[in-house]
N, C-alpha and C. Protein backbone atom coordinates (compact mmCIF):
# COMPACT_ATOMS: atom_id res chain seq x y z
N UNK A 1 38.62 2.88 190.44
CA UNK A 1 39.54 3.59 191.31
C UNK A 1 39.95 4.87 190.61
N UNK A 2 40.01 5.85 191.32
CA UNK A 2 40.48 7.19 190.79
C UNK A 2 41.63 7.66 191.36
N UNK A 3 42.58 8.04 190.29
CA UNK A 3 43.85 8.66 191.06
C UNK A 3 43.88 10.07 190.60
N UNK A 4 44.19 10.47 191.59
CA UNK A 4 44.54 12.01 191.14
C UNK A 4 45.54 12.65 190.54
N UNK A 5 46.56 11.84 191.33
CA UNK A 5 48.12 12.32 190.70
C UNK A 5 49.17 11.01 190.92
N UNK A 6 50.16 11.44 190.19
CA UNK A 6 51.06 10.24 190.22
C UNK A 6 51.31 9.30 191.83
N UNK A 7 51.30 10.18 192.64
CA UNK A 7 51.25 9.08 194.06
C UNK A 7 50.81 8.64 194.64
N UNK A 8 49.36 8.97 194.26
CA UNK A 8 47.99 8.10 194.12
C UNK A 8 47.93 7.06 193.78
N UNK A 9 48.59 6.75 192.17
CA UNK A 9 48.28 6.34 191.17
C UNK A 9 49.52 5.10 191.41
N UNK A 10 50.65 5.38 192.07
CA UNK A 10 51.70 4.07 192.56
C UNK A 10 51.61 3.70 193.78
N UNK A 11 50.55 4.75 194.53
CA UNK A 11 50.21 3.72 195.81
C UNK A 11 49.44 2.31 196.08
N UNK A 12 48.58 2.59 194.80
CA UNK A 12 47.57 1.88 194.54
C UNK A 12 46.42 1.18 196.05
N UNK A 13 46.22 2.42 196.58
CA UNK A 13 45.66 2.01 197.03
C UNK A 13 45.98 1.35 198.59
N UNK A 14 47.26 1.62 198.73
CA UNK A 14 47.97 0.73 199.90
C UNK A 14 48.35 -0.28 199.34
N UNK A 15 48.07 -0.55 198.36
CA UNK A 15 48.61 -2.07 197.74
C UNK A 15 49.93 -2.20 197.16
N UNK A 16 50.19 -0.82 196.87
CA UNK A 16 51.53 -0.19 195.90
C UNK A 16 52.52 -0.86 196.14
N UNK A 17 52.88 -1.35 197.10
CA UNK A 17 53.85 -2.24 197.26
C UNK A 17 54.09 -3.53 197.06
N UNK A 18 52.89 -4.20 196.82
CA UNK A 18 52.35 -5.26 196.77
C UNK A 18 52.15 -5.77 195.63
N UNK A 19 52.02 -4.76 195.09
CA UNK A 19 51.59 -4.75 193.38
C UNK A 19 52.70 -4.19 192.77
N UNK A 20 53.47 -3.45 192.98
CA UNK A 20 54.68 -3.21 192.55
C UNK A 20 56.08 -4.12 192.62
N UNK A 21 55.78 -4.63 193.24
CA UNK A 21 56.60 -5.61 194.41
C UNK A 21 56.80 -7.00 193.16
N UNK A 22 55.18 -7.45 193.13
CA UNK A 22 55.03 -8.62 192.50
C UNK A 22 55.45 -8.06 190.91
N UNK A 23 55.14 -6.97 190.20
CA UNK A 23 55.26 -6.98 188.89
C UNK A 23 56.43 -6.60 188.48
N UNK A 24 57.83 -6.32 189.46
CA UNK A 24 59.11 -6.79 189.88
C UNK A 24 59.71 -7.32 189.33
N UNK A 25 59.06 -8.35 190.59
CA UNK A 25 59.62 -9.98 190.30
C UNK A 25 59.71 -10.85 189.35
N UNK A 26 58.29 -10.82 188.80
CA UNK A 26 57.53 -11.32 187.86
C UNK A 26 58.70 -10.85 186.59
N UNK A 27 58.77 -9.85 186.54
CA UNK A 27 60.19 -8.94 185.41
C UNK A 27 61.38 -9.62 185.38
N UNK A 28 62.09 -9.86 186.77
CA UNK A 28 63.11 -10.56 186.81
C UNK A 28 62.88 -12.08 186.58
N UNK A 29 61.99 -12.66 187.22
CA UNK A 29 62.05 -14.35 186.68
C UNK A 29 61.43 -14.33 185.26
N UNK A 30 61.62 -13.60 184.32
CA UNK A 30 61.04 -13.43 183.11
C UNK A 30 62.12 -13.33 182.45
N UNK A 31 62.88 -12.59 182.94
CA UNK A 31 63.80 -11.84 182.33
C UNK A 31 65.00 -13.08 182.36
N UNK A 32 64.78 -13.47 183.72
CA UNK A 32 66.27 -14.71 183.62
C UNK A 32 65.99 -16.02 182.90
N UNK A 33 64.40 -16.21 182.82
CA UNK A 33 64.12 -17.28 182.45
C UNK A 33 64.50 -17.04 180.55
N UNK A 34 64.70 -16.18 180.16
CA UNK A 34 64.92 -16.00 178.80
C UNK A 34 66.43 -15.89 178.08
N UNK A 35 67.55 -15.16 179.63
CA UNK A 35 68.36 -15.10 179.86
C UNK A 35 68.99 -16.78 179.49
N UNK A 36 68.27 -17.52 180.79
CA UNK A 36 68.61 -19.04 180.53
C UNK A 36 68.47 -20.14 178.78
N UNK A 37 67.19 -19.49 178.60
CA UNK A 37 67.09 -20.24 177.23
C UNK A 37 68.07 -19.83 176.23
N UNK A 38 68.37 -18.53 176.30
CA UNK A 38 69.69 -18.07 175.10
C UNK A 38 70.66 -19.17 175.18
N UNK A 39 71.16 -19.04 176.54
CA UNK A 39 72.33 -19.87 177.24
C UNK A 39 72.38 -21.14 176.50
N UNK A 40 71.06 -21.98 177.08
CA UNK A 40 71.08 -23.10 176.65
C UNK A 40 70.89 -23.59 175.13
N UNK A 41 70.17 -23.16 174.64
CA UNK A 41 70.21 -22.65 173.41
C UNK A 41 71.66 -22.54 172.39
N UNK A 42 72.09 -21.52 173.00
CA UNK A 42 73.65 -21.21 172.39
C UNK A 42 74.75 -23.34 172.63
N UNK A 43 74.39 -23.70 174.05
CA UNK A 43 75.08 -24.37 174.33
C UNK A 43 74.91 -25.79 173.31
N UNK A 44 73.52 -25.64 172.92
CA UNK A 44 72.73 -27.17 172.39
C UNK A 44 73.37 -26.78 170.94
N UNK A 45 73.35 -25.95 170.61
CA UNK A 45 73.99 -25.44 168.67
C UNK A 45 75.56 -25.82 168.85
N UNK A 46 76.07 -25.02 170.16
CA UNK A 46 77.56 -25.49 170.27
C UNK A 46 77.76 -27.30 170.30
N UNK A 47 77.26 -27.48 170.93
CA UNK A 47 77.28 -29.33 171.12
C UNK A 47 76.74 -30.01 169.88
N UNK A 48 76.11 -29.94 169.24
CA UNK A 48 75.61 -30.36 167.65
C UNK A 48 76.55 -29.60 166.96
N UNK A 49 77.01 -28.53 166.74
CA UNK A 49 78.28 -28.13 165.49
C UNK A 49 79.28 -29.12 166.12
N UNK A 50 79.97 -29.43 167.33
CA UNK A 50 81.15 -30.35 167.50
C UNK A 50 80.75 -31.72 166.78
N UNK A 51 79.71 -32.54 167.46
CA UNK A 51 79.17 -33.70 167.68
C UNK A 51 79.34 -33.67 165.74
N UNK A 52 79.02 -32.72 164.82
CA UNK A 52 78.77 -33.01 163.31
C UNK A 52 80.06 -32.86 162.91
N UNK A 53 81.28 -31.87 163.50
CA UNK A 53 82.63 -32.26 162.93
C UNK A 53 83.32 -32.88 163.52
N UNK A 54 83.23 -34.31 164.63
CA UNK A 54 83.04 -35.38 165.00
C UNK A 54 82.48 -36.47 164.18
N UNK A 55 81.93 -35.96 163.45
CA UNK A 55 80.99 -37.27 162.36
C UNK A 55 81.62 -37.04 161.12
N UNK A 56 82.01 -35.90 160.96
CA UNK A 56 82.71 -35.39 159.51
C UNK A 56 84.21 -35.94 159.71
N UNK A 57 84.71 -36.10 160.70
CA UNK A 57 86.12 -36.56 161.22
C UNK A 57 86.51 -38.18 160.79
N UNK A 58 85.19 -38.65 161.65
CA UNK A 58 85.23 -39.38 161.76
C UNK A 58 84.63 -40.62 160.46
N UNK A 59 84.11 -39.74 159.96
CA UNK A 59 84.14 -40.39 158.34
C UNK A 59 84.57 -40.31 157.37
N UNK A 60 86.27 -39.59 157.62
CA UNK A 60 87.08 -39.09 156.73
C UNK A 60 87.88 -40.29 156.91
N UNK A 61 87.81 -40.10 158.39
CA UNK A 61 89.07 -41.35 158.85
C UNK A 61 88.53 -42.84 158.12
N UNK A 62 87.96 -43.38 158.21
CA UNK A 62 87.26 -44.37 157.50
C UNK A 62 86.95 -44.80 156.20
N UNK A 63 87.34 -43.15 155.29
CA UNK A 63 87.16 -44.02 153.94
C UNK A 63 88.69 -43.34 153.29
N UNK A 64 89.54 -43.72 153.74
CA UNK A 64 91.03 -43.54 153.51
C UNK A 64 91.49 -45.06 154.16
């Protein structure tokens, strides 16, 4: 395919939308899907630091 100039070249053909459209999307469910893993991520470290000064607590209490 040959483009000549830039509006050629994002029409793609008639497809430009189509193809622009999808590589979008594709950006955003990429983007949130990574968004989400931080999240959860952050949340699973938060829940294991409690859960261990919960165990540290709780084995203080026990040998007193």
């Amino acid at each position: 395919m040959n483009w000549i100039d830039l509006k050629d070249f994002l029409d793609m053909g008639g497809y430009g939308l189509y193809v622009w459209g999808s590589l979008g999307m594709t950006a955003v469910v990429v983007g949130a899907e990574c968004l989400l893993l931080r999240l959860r991520r952050h949340l699973l470290v938060q829940e294991a630091s409690d859960q261990q000064a919960m165990d540290a607590q709780g084995a203080g209490e026990h040998a007193t």
